[in-house]
C-alpha atoms as a PDB file:
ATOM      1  CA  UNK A   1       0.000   0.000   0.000  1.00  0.00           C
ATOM      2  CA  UNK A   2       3.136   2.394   0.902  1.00  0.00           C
ATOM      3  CA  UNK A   3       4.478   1.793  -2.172  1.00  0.00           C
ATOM      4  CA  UNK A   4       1.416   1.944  -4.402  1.00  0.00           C
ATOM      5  CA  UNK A   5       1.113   5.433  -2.891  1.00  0.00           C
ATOM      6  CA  UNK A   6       4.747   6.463  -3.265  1.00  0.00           C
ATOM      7  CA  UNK A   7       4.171   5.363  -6.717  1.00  0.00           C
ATOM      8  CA  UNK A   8       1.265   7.144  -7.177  1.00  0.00           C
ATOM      9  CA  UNK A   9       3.198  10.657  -5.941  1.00  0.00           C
ATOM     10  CA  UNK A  10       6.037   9.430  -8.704  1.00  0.00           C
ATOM     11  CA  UNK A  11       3.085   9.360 -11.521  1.00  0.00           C
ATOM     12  CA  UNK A  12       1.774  12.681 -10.160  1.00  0.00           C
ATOM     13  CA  UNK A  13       5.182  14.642  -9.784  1.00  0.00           C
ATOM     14  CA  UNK A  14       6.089  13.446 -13.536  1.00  0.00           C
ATOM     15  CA  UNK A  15       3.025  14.423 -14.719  1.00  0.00           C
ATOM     16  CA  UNK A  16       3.182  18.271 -13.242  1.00  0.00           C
ATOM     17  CA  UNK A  17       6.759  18.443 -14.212  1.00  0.00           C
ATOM     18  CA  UNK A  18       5.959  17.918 -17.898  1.00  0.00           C
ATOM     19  CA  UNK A  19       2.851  19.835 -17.643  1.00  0.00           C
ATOM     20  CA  UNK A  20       5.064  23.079 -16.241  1.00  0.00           C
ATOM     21  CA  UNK A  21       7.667  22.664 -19.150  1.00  0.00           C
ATOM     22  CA  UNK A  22       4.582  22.810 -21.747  1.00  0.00           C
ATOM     23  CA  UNK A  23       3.583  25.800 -20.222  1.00  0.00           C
ATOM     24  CA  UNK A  24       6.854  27.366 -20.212  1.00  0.00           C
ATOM     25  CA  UNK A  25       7.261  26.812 -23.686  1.00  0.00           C
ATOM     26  CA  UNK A  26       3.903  28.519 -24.296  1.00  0.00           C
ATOM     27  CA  UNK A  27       4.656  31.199 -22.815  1.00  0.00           C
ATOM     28  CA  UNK A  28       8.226  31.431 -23.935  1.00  0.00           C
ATOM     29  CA  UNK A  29       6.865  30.566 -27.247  1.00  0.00           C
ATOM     30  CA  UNK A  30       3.883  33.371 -26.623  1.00  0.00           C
ATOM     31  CA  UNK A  31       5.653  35.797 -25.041  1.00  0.00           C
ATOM     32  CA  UNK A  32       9.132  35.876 -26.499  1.00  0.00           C
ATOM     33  CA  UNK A  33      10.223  33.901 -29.730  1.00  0.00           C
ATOM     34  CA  UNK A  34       7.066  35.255 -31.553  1.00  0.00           C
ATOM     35  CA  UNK A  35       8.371  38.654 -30.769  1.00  0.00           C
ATOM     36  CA  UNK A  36      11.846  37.821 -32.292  1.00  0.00           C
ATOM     37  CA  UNK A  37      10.649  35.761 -35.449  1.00  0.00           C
ATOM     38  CA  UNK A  38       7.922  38.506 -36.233  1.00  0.00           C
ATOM     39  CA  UNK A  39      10.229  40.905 -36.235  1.00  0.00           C
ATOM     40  CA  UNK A  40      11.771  42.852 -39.217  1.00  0.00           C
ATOM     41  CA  UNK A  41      15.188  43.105 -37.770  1.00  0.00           C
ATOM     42  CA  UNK A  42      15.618  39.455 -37.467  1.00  0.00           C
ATOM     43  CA  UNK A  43      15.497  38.810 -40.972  1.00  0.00           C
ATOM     44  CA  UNK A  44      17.102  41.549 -42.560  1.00  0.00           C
ATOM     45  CA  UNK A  45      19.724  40.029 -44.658  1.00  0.00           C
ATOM     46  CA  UNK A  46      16.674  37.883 -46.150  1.00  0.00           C
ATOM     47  CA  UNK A  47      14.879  41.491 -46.138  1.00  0.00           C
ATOM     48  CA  UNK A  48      17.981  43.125 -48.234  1.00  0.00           C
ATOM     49  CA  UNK A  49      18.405  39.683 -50.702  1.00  0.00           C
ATOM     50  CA  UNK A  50      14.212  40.340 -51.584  1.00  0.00           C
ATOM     51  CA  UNK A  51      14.321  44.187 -51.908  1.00  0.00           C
ATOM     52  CA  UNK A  52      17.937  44.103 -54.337  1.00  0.00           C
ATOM     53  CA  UNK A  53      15.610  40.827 -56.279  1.00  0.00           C
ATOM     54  CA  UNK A  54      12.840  43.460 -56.380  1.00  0.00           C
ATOM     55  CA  UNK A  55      14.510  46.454 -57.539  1.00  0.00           C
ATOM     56  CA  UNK A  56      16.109  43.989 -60.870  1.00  0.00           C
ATOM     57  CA  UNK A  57      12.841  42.984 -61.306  1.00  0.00           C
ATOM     58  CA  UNK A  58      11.194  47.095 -61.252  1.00  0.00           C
ATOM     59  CA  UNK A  59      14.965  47.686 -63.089  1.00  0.00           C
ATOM     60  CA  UNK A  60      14.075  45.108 -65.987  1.00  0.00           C
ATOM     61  CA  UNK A  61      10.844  46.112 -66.294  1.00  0.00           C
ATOM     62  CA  UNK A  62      11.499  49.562 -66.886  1.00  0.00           C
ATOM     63  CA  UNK A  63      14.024  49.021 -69.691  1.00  0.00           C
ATOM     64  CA  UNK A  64      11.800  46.292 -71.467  1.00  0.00           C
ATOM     65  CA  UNK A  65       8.714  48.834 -71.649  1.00  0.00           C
ATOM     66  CA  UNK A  66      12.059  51.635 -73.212  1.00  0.00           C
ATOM     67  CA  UNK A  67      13.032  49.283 -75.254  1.00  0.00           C
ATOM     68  CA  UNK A  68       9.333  47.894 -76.905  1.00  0.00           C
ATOM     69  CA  UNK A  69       8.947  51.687 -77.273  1.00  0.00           C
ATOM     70  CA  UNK A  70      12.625  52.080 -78.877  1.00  0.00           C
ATOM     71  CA  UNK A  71      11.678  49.308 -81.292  1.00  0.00           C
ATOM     72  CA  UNK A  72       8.692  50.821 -82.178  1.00  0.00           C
ATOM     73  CA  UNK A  73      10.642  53.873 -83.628  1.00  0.00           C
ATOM     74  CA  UNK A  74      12.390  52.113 -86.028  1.00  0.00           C
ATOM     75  CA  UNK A  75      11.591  52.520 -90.068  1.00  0.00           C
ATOM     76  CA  UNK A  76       9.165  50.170 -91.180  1.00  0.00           C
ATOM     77  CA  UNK A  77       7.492  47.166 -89.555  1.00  0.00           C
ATOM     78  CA  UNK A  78      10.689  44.654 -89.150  1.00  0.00           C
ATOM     79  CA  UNK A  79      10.884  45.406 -85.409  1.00  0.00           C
ATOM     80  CA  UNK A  80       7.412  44.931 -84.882  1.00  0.00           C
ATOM     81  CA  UNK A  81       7.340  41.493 -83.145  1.00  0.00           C
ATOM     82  CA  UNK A  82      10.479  42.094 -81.520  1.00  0.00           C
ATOM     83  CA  UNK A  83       8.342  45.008 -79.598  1.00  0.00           C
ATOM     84  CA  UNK A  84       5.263  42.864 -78.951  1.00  0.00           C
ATOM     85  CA  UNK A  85       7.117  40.264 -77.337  1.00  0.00           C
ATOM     86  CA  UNK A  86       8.922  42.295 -75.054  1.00  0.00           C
ATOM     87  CA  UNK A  87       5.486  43.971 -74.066  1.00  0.00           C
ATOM     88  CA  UNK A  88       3.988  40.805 -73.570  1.00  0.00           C
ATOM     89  CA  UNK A  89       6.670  40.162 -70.688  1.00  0.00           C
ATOM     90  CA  UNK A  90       5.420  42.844 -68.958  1.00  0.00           C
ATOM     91  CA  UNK A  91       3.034  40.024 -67.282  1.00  0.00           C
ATOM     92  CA  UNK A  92       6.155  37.340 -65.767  1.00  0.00           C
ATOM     93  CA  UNK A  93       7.250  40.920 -64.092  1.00  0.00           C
ATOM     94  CA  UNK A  94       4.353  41.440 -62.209  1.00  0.00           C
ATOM     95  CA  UNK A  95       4.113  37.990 -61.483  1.00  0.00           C
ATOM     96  CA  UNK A  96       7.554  37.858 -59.938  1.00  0.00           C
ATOM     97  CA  UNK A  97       7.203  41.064 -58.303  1.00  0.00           C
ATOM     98  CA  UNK A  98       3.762  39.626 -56.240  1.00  0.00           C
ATOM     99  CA  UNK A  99       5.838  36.255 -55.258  1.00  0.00           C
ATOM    100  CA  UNK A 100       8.614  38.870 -53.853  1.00  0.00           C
ATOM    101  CA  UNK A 101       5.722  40.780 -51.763  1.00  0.00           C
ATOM    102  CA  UNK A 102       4.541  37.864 -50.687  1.00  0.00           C
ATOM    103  CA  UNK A 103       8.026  36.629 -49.167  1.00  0.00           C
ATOM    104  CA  UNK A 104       8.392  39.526 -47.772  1.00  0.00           C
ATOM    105  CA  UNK A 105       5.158  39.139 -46.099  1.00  0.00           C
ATOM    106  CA  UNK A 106       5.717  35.876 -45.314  1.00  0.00           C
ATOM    107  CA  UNK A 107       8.514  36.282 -43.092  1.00  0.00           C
ATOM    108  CA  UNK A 108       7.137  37.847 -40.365  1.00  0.00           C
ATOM    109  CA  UNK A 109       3.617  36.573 -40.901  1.00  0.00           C
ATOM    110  CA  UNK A 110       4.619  32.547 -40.269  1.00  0.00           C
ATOM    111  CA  UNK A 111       6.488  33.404 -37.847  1.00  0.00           C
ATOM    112  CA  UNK A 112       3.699  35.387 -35.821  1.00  0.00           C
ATOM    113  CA  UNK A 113       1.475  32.406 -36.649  1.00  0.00           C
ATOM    114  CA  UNK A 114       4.013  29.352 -35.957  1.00  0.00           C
ATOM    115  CA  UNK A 115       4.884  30.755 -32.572  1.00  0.00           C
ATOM    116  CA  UNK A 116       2.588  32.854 -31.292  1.00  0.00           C
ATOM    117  CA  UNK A 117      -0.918  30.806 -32.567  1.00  0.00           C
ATOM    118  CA  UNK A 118       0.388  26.750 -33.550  1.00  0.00           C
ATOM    119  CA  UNK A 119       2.928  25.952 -31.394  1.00  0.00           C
ATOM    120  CA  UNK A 120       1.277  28.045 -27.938  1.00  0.00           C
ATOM    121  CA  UNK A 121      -1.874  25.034 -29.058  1.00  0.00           C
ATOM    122  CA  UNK A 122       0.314  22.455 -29.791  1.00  0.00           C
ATOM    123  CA  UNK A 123       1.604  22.399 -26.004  1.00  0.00           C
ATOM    124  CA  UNK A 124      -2.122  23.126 -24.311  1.00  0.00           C
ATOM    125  CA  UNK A 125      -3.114  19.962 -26.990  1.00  0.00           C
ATOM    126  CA  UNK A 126      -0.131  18.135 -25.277  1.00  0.00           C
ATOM    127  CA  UNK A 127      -0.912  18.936 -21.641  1.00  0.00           C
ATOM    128  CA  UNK A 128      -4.317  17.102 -21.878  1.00  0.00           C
ATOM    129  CA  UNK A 129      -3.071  14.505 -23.297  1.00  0.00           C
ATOM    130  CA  UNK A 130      -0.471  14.238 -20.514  1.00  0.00           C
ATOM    131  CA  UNK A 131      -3.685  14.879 -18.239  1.00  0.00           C
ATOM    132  CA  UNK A 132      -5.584  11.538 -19.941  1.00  0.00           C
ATOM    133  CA  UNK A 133      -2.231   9.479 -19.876  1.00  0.00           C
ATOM    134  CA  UNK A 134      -2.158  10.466 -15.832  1.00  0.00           C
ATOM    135  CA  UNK A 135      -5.660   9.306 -15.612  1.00  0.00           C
ATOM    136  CA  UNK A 136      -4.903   6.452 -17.741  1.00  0.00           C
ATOM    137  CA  UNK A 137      -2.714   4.952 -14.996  1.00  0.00           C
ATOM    138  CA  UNK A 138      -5.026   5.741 -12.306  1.00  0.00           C
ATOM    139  CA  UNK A 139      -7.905   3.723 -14.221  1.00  0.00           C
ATOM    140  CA  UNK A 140      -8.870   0.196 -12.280  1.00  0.00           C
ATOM    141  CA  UNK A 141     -10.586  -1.219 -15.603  1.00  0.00           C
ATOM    142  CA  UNK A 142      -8.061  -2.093 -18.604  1.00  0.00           C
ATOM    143  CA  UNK A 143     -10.688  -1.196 -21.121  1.00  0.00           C
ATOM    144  CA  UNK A 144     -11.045   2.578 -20.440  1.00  0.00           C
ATOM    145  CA  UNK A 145      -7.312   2.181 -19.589  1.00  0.00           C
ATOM    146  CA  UNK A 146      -6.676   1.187 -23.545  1.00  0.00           C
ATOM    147  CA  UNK A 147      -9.444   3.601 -24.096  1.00  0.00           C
ATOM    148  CA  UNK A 148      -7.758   6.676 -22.578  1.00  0.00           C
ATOM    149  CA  UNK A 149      -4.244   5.654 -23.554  1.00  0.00           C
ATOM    150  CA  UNK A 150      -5.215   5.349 -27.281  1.00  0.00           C
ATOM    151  CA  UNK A 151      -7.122   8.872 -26.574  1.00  0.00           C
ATOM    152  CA  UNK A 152      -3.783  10.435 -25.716  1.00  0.00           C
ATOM    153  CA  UNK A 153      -1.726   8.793 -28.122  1.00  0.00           C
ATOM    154  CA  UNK A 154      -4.023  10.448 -30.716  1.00  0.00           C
ATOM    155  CA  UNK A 155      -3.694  13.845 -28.811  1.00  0.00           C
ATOM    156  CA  UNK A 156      -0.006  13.774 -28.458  1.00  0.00           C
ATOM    157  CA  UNK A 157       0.569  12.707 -31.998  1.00  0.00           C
ATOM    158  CA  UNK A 158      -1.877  15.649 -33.067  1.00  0.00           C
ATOM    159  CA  UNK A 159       0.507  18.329 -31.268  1.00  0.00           C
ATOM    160  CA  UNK A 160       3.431  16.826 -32.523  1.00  0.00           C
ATOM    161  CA  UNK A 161       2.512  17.110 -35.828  1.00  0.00           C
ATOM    162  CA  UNK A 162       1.512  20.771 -35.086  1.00  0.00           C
ATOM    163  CA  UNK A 163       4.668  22.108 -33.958  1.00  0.00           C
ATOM    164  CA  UNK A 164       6.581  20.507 -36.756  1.00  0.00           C
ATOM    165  CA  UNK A 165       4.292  22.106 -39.234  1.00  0.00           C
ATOM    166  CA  UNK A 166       4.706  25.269 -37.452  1.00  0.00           C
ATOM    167  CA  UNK A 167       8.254  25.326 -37.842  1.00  0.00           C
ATOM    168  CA  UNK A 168       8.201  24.021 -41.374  1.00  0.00           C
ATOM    169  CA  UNK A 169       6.124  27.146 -42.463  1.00  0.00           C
ATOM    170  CA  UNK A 170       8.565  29.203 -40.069  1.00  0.00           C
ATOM    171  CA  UNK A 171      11.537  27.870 -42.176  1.00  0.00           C
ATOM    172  CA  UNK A 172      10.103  27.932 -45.453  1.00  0.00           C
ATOM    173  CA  UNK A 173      11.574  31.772 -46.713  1.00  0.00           C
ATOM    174  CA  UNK A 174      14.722  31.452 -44.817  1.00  0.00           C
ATOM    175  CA  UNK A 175      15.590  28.476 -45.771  1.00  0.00           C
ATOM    176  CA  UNK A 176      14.766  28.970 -49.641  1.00  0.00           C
ATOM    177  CA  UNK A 177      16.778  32.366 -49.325  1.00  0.00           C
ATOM    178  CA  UNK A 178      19.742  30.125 -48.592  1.00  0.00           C
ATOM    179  CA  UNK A 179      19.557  27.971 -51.061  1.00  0.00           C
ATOM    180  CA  UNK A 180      18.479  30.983 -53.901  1.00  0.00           C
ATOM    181  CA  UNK A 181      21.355  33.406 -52.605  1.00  0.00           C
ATOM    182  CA  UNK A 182      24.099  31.440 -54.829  1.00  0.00           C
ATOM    183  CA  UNK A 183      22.006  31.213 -57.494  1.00  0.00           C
ATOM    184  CA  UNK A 184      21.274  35.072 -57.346  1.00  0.00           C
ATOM    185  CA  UNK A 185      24.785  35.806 -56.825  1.00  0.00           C
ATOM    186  CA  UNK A 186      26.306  34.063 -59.921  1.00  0.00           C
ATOM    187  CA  UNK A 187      23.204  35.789 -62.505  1.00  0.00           C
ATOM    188  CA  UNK A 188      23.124  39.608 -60.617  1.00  0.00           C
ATOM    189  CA  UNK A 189      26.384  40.660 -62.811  1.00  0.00           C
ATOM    190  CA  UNK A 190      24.419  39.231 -65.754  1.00  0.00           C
ATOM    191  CA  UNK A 191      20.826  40.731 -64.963  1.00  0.00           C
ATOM    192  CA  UNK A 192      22.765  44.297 -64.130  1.00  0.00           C
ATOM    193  CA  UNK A 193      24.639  44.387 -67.383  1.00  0.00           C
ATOM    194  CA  UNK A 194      21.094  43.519 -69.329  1.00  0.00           C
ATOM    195  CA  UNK A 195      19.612  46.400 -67.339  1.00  0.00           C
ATOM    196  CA  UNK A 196      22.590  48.903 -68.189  1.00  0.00           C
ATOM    197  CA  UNK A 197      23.260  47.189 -72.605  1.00  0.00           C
ATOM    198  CA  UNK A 198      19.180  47.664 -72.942  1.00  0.00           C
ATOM    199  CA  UNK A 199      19.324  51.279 -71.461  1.00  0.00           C
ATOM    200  CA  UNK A 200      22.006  52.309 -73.466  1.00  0.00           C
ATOM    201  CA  UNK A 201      20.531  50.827 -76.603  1.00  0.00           C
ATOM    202  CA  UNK A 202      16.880  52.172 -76.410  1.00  0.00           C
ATOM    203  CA  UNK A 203      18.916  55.423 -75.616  1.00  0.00           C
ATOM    204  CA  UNK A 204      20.569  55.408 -78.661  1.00  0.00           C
ATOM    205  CA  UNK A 205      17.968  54.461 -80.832  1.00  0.00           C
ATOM    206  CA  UNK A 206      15.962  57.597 -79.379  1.00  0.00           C
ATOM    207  CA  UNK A 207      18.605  60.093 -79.554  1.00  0.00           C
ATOM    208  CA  UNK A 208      19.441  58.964 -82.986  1.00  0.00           C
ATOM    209  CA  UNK A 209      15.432  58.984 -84.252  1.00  0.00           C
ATOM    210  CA  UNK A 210      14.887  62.757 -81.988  1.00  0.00           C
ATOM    211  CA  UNK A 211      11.797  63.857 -83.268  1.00  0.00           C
ATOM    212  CA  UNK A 212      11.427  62.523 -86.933  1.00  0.00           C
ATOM    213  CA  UNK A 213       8.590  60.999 -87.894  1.00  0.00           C
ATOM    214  CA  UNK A 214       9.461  60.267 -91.341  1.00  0.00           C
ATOM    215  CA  UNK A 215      10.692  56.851 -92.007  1.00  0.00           C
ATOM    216  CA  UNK A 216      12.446  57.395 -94.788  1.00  0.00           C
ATOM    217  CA  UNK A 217      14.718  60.299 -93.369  1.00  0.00           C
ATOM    218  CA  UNK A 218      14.991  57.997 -89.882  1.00  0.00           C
ATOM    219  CA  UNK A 219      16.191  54.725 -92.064  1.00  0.00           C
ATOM    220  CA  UNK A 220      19.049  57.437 -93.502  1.00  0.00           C
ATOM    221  CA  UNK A 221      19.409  58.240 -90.146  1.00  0.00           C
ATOM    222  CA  UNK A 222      20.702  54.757 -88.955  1.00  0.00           C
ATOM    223  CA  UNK A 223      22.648  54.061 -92.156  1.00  0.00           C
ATOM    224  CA  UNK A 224      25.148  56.610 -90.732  1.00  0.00           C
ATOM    225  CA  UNK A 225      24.814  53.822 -87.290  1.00  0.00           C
ATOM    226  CA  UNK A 226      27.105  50.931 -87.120  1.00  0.00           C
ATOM    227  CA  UNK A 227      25.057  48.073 -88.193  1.00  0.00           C
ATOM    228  CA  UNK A 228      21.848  50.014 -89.437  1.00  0.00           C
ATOM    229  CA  UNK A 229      18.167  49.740 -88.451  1.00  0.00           C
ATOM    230  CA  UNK A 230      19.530  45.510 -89.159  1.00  0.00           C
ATOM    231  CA  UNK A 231      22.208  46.306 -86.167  1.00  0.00           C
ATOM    232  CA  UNK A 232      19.779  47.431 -83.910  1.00  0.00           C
ATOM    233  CA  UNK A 233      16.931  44.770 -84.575  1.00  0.00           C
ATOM    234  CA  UNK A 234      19.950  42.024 -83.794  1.00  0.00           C
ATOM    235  CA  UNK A 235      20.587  43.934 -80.484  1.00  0.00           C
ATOM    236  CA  UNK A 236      16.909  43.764 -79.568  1.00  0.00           C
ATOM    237  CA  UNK A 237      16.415  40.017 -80.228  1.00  0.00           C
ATOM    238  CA  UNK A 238      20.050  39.594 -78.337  1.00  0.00           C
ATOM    239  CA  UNK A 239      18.273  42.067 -75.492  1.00  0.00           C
ATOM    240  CA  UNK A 240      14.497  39.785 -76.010  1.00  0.00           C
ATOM    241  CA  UNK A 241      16.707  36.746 -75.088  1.00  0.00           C
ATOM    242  CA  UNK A 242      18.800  37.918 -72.269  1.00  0.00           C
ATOM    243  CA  UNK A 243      15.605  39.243 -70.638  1.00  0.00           C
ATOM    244  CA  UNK A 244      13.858  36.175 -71.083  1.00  0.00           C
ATOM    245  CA  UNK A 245      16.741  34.307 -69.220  1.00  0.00           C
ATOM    246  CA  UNK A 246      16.726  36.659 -66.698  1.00  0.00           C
ATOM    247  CA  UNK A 247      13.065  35.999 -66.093  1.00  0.00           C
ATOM    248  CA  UNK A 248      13.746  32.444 -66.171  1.00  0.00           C
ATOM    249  CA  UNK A 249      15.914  32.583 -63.401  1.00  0.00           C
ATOM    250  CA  UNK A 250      13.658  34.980 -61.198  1.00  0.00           C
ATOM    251  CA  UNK A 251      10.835  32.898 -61.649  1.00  0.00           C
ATOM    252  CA  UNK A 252      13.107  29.560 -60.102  1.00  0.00           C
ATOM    253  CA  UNK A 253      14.375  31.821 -57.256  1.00  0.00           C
ATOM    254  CA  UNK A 254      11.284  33.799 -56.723  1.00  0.00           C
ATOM    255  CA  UNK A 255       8.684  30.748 -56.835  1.00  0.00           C
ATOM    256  CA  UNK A 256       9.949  27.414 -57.459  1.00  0.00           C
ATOM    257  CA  UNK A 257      12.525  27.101 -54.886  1.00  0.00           C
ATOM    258  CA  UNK A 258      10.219  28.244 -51.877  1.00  0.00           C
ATOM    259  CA  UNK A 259       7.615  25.810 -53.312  1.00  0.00           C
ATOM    260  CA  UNK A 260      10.255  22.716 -53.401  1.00  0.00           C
ATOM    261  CA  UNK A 261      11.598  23.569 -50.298  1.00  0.00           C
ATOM    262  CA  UNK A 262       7.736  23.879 -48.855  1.00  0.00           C
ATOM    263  CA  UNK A 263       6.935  20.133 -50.920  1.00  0.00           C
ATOM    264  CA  UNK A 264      10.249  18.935 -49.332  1.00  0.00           C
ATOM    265  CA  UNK A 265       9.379  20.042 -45.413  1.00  0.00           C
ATOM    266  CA  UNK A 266       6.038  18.440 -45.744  1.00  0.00           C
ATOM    267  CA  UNK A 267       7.695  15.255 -47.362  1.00  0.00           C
ATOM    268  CA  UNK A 268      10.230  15.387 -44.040  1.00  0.00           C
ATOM    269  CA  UNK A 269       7.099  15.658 -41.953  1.00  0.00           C
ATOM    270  CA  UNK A 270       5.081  12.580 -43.422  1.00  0.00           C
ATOM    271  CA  UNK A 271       8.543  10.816 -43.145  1.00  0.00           C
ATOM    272  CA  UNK A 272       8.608  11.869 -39.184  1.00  0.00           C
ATOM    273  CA  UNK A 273       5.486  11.242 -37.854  1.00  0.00           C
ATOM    274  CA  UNK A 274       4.188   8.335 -40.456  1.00  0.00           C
ATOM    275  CA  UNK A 275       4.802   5.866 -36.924  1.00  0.00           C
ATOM    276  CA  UNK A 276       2.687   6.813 -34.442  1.00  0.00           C
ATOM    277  CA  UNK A 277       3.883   8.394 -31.624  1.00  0.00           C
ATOM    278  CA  UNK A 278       3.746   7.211 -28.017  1.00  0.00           C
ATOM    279  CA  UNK A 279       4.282   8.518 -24.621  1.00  0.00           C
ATOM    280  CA  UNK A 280       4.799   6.996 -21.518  1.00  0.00           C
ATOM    281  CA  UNK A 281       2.316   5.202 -19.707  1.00  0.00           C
ATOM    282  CA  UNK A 282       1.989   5.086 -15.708  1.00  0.00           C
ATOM    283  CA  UNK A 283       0.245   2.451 -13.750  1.00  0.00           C
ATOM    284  CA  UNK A 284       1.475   2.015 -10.095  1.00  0.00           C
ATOM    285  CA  UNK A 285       0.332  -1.412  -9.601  1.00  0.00           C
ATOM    286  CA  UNK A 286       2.521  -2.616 -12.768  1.00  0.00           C
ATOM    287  CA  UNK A 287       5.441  -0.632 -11.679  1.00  0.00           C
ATOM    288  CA  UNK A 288       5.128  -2.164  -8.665  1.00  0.00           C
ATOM    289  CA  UNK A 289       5.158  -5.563 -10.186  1.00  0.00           C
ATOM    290  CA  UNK A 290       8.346  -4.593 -12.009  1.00  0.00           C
ATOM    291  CA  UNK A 291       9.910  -3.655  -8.752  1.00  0.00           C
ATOM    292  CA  UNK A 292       9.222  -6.926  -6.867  1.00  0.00           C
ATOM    293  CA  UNK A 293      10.146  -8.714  -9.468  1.00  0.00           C
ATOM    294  CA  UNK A 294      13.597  -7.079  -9.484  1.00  0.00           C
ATOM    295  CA  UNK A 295      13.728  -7.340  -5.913  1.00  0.00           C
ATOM    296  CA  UNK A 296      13.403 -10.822  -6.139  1.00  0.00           C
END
């Protein structure tokens, strides 16, 4: 009987103990690291990588709309699909430019809601199943024993699976930044020297052209160019294809990285919890078993 009660103290003292630290890590969780991962200033070299993405993205955008215009200037209709195409990209910027907002918004966002909403749940969805477990081993009948222990199981396995998901959307931006920063290192001499070749060239073409409208005195105008109005169309389709790398690229870094790093978290998370998870179960009168029997 002594021991069945010391036993019984043992159950309840665990049981508080782990109860306190899921409270603790609520609060801390609450109170503290949703503070720090919500904030701005934690994140700022991810910050800086998505405003310098942004501002080649407003960069190339702006020379692609000089250049369609350029084109358009030139005698006769040659450059005409040249222009349209490079107006129709016009779309893929905006495009890219809404997945960079909505990293940037991101950031602080999943980290507001993985530590201040999912994980502050998880741990209240992990003290009652601690709560059932306790009552678990205080049950007499070994059907609602089962009962409640398969109850908690459930429980715990449900929180579990909710902090790892809030940390997986946590990680998501950071992590992708990582893995995009090479990638946006080794084009952002490339995409700079587009932005400055396409300036220069849709400059040229206008300060050549001035105000004439006539096409046959602009077409004399470009014979005195290097290359002629057939120079300048072969810079355009040279500028149409450099562009339409450089969008290439921004598209991978901007969308399909975060989105394989996303599919590849929630792949790691399947691949985690796909066992069912247990916790300890307490029953006096079987630990008291154990201990005779080792006393024996």
């Amino acid at each position: 009987m002594e021991r069945t009660i010391r036993m019984k103290k043992v159950e309840r003292r665990t049981t508080v103990i782990i109860i306190a630290i899921l409270v603790a890590i609520a609060f801390i969780s609450l109170l503290w690291i949703s503070g720090i991962a919500s904030s701005e200033d934690s994140f700022e070299g991810t910050y800086n990588a998505l405003d310098e993405k942004r501002t080649n993205v407003t960069e190339l955008m702006g020379v692609t709309a000089a250049s369609s215009t350029a084109i358009s200037l030139l005698p006769g209709d040659a450059g005409t699909p040249i222009a349209e195409q490079l107006a129709d990209l016009s779309g893929y910027f905006m495009f890219i430019l809404a997945a960079i907002y909505l990293e940037k918004w991101m950031v602080t966002i999943t980290g507001m809601l993985a530590f201040k909403i999912l994980i502050p749940i998880a741990c209240g969805i992990l003290i009652l199943a601690q709560i059932i477990a306790y009552r678990a081993g205080g049950s007499i009948n070994e059907a609602d024993e089962r009962s409640l222990f398969a109850i908690s199981d459930k429980w715990k396995e449900v929180g579990v699976k909710l902090i790892l998901f809030g940390l997986m959307i946590f990680a998501v931006i950071p992590v992708s930044g990582i893995v995009t920063e090479k990638i946006d290192a080794s084009y952002q001499q490339s995409v700079q020297q587009t932005i400055e070749d396409t300036r220069n060239d849709a400059k040229q073409i206008q300060d050549t052209v001035g105000q004439e409208k006539d096409d046959n005195v602009v077409e004399k105008l470009f014979n005195k160019v290097k290359g002629g109005v057939a120079g300048q169309l072969d810079k355009f389709e040279n500028t149409l294809n450099r562009i339409t790398e450089a969008i290439a690229v921004l598209i991978v870094t901007s969308c399909a990285i975060p989105l394989a790093v996303l599919a590849f978290f929630i792949w790691l998370i399947k691949l985690l919890t796909g066992v069912n998870i247990t916790i300890p179960r307490f029953r006096a009168s079987k630990l008291i078993g154990k201990m005779k029997m080792g006393f024996d």
